[in-house]
Structure formats: structure tokens, C-alpha cells
C-alpha atoms as a PDB file:
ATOM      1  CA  UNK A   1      42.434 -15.418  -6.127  1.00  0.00           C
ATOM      2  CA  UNK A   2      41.566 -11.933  -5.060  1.00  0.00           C
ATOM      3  CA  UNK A   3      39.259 -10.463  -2.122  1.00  0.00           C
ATOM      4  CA  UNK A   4      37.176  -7.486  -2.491  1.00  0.00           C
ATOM      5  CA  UNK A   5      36.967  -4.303  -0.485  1.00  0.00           C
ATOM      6  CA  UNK A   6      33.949  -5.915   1.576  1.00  0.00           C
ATOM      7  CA  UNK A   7      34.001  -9.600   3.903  1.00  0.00           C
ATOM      8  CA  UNK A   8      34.782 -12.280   1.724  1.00  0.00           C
ATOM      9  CA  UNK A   9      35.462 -16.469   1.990  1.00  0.00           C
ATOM     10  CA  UNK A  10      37.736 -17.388  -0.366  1.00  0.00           C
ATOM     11  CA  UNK A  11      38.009 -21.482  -0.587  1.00  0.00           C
ATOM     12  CA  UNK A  12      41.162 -22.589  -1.929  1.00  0.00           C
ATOM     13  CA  UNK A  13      41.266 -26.264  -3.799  1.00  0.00           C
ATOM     14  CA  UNK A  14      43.317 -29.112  -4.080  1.00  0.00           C
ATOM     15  CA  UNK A  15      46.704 -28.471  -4.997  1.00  0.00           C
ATOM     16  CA  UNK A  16      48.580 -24.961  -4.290  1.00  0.00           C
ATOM     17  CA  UNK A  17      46.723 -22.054  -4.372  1.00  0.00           C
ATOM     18  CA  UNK A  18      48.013 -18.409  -4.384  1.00  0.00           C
ATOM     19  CA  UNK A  19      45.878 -15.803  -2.532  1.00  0.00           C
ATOM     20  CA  UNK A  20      46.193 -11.960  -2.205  1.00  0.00           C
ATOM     21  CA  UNK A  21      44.250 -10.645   1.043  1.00  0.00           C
ATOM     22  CA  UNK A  22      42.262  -7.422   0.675  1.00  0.00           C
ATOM     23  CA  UNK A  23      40.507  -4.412   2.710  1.00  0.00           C
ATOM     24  CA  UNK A  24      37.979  -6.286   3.417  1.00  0.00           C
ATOM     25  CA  UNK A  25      37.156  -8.774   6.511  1.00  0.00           C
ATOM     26  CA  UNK A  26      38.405 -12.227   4.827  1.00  0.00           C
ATOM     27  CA  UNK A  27      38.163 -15.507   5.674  1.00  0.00           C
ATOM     28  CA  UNK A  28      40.914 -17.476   3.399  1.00  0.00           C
ATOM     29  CA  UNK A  29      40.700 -21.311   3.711  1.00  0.00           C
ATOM     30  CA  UNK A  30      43.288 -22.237   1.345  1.00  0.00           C
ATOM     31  CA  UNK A  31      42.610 -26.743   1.449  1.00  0.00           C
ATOM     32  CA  UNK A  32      45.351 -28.902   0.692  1.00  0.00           C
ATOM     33  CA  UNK A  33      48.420 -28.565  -1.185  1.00  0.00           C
ATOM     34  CA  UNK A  34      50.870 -25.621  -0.541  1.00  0.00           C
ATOM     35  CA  UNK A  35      49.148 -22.212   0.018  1.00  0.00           C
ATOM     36  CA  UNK A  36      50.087 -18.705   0.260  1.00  0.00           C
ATOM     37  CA  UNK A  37      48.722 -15.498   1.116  1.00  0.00           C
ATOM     38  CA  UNK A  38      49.601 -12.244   0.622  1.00  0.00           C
ATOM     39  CA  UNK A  39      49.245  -9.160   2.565  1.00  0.00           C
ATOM     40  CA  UNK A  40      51.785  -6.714   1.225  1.00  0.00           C
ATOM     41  CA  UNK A  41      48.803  -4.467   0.154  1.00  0.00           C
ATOM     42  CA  UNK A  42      47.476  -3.952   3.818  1.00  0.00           C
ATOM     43  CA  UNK A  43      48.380  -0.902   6.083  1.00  0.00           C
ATOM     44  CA  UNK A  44      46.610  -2.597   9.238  1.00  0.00           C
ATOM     45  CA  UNK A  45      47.177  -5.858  11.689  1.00  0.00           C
ATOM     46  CA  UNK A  46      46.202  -9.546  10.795  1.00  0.00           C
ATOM     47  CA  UNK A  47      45.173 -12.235  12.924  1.00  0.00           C
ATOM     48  CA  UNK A  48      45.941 -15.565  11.663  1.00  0.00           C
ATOM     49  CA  UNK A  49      44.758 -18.893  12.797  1.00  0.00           C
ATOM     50  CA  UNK A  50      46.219 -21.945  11.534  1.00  0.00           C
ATOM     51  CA  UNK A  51      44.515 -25.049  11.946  1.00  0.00           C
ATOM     52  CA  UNK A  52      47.427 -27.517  10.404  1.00  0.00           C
ATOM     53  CA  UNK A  53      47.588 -31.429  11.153  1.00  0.00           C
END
């Protein structure tokens, strides 16, 4: 899964999902199973918040 240029939510599903962050103001839930984002194509800081139990 992909963001756009603009705000998106991206909502992963069950199982492992891979997602690849964008310009744009995301919100990236990724569900269960084993997830992973990437942010290689961003020239700017993150803030991540991980709510894991």
C-alpha cells in the first residue's frame, strides 16, 4: 500500500502488511500480523506512536 501526496489513512488487515509512507500527512494503522513501513522516500522528521499490547 501506497499514500498520496495529500493526508491519507491507510488501514492495514489481518496478516502482514507492507506500507510505503508518502509526502503527505498519514495516518498508517497497519492491524495485526507483522507490519512494516517505509520511509526511505522522505527528506523530513516522523513522529511515530505505537500503541502495541
Amino acid at each position: 500500500m501506497t499514500g498520496s501526496a495529500v493526508s491519507d489513512e491507510i488501514f492495514g488487515l489481518d496478516g502482514n502488511d507492507a506500507v510505503r509512507a508518502t509526502s503527505g500527512n498519514d495516518y498508517i494503522d497497519g492491524s495485526n500480523g507483522f507490519d512494516t513501513v517505509d520511509y526511505t522516500t522522505l527528506n523530513r522528521s516522523i513522529t511515530l506512536l505505537s500503541n502495541s499490547t
